[in-house]
PDB file of N, CA and C in Angstrom:
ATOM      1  N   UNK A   1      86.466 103.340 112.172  1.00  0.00           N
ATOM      2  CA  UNK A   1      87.689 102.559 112.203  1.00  0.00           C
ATOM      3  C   UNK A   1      88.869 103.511 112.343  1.00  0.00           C
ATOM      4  N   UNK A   2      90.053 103.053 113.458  1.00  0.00           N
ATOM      5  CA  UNK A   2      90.966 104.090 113.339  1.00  0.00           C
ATOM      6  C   UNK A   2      92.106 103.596 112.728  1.00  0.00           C
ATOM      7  N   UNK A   3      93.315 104.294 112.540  1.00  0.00           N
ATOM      8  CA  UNK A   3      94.339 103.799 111.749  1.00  0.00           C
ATOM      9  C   UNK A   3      95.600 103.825 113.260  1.00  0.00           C
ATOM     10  N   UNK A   4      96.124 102.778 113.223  1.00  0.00           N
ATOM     11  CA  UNK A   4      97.200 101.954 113.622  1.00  0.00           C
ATOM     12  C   UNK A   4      98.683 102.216 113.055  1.00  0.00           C
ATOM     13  N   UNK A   5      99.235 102.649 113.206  1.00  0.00           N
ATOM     14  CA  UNK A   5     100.596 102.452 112.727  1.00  0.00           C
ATOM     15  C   UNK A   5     101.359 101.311 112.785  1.00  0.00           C
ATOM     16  N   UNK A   6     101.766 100.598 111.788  1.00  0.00           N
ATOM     17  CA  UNK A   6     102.422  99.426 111.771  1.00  0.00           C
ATOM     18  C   UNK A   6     104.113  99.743 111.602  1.00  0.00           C
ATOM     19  N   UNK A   7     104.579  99.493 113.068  1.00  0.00           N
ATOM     20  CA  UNK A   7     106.031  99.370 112.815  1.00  0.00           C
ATOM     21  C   UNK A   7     106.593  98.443 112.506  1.00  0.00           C
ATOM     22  N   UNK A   8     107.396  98.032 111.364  1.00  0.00           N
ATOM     23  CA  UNK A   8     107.790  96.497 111.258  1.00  0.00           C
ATOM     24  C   UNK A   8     109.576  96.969 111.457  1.00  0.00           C
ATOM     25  N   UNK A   9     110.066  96.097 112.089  1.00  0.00           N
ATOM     26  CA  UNK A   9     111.565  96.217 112.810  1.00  0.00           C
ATOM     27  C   UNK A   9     112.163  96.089 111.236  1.00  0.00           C
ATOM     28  N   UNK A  10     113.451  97.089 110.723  1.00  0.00           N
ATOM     29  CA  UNK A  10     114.197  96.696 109.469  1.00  0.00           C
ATOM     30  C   UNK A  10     114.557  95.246 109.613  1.00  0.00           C
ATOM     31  N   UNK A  11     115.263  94.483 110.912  1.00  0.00           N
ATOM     32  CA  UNK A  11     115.444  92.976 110.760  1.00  0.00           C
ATOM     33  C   UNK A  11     114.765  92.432 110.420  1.00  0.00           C
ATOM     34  N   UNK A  12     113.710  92.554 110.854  1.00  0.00           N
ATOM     35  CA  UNK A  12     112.503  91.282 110.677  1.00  0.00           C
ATOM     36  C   UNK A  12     112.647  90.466 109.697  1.00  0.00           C
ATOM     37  N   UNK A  13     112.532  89.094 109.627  1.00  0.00           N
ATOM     38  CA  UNK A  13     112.415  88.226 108.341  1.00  0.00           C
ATOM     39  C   UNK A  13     111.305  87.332 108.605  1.00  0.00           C
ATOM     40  N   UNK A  14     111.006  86.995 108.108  1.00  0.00           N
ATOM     41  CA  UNK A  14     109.740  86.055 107.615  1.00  0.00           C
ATOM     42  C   UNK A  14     109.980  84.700 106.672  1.00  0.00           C
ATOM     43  N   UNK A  15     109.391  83.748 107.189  1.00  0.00           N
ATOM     44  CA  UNK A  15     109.128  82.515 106.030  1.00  0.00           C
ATOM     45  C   UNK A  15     107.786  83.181 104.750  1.00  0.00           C
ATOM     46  N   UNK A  16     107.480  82.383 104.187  1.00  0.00           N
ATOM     47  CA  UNK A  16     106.626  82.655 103.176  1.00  0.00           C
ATOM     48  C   UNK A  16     105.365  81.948 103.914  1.00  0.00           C
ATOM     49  N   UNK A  17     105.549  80.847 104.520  1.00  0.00           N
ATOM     50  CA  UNK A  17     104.231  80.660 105.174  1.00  0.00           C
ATOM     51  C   UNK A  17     103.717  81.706 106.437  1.00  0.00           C
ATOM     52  N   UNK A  18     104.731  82.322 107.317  1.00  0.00           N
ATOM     53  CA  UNK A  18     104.313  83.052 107.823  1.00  0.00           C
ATOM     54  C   UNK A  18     104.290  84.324 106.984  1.00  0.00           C
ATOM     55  N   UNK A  19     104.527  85.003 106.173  1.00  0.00           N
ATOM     56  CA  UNK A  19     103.590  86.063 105.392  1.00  0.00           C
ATOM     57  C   UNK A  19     102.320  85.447 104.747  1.00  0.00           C
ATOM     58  N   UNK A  20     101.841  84.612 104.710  1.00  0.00           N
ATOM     59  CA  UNK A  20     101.118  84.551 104.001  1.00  0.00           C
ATOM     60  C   UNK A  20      99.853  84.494 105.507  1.00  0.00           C
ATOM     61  N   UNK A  21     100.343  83.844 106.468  1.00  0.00           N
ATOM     62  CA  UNK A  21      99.191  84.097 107.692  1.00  0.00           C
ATOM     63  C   UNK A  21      98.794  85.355 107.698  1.00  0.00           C
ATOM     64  N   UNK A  22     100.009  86.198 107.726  1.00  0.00           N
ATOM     65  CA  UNK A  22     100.217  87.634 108.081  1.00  0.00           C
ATOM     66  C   UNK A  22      99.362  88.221 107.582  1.00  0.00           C
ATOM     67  N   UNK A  23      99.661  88.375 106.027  1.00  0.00           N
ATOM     68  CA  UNK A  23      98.743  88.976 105.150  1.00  0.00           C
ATOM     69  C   UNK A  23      96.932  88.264 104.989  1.00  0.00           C
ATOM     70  N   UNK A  24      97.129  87.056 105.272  1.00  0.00           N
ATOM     71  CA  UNK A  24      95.569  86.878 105.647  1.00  0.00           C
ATOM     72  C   UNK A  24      94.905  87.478 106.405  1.00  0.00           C
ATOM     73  N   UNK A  25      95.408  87.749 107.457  1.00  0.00           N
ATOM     74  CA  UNK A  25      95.249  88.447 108.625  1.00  0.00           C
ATOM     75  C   UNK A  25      94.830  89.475 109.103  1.00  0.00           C
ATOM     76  N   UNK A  26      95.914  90.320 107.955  1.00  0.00           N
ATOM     77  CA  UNK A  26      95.678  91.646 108.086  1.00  0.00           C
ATOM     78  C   UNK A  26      95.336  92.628 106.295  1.00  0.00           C
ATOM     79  N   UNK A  27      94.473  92.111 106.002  1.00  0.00           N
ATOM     80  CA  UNK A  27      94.206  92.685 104.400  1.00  0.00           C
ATOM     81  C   UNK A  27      93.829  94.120 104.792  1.00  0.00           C
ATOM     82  N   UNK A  28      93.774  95.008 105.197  1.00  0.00           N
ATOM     83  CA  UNK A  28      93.803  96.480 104.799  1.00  0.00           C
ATOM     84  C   UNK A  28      95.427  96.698 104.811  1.00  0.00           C
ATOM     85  N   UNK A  29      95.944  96.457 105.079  1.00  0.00           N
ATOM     86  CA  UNK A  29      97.522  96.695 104.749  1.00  0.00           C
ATOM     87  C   UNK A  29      98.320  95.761 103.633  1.00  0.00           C
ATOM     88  N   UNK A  30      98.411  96.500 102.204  1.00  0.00           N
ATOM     89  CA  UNK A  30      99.501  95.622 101.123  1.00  0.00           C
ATOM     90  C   UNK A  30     100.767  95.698 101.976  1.00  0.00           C
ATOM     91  N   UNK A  31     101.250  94.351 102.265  1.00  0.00           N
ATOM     92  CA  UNK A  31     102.842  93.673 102.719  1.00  0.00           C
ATOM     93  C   UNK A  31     103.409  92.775 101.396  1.00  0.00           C
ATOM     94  N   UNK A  32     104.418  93.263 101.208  1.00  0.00           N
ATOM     95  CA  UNK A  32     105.118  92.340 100.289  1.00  0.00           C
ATOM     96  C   UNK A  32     106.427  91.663 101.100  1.00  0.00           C
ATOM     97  N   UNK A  33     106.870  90.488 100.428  1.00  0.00           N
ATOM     98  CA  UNK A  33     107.639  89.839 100.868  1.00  0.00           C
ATOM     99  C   UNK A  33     109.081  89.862  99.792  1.00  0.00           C
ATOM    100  N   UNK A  34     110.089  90.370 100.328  1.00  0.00           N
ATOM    101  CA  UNK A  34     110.959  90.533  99.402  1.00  0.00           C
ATOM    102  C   UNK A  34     111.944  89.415  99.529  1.00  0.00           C
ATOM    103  N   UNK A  35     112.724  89.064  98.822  1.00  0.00           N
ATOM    104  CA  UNK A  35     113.712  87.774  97.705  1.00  0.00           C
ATOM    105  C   UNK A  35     114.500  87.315  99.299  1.00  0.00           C
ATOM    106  N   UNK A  36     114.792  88.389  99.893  1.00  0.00           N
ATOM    107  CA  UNK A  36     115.241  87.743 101.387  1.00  0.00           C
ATOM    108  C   UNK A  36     114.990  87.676 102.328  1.00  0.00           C
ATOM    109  N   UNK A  37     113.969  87.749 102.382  1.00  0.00           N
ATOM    110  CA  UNK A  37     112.930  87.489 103.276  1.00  0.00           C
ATOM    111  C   UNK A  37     112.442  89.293 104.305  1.00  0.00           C
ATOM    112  N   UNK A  38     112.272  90.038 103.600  1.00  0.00           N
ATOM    113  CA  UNK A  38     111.988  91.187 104.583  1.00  0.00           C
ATOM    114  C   UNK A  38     111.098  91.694 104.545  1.00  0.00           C
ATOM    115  N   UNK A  39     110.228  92.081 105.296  1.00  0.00           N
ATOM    116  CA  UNK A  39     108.911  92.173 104.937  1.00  0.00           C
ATOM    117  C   UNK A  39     109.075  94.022 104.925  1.00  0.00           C
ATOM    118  N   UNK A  40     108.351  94.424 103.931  1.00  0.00           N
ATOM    119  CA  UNK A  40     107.712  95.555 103.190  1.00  0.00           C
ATOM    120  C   UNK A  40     106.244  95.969 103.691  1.00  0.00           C
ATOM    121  N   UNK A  41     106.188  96.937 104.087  1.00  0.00           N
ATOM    122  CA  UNK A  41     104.479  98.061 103.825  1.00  0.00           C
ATOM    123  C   UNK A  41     104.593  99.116 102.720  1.00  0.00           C
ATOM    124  N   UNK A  42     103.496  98.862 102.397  1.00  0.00           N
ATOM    125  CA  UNK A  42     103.083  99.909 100.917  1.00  0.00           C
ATOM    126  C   UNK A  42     102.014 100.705 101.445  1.00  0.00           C
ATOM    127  N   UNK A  43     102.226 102.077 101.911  1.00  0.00           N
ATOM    128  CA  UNK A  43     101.016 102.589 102.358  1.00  0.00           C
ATOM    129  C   UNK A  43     100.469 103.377 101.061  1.00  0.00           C
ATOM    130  N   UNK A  44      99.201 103.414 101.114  1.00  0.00           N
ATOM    131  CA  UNK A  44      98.520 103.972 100.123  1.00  0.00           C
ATOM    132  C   UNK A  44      97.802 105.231 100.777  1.00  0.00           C
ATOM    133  N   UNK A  45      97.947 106.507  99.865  1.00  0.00           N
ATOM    134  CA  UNK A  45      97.082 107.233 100.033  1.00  0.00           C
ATOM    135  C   UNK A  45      95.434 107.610  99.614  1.00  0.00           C
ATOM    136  N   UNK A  46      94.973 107.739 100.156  1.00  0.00           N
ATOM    137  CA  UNK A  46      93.323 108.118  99.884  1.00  0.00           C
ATOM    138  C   UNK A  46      93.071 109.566  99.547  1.00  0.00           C
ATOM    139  N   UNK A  47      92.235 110.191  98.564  1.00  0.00           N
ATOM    140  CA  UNK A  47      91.358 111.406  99.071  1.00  0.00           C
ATOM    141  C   UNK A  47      90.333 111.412  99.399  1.00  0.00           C
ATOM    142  N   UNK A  48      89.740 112.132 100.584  1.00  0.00           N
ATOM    143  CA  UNK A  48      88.735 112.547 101.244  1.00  0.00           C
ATOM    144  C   UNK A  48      88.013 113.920 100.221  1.00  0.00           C
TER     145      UNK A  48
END
């Protein structure tokens, strides 16, 4: 599996139903949805 970079535009806004497709969608990536609607990536690191 390779890794993708997810650019999300600073505008971007979102409904809550569309994050919630989103994040169905795409579960190897935590997205949070913040109070005004902007969507967030939380990248996590791993060790190998």
């Amino acid at each position: 599996m390779s890794n993708v970079p997810l650019n999300i535009p600073p505008n971007l806004k979102v409904t809550q139903e569309q994050f919630a497709l989103l994040a169905a969608a795409i579960r190897d990536v935590q997205l949070e949805l913040t109070a005004t609607g902007k969507l967030r990536e939380h990248l996590q690191s791993f060790n190998i």
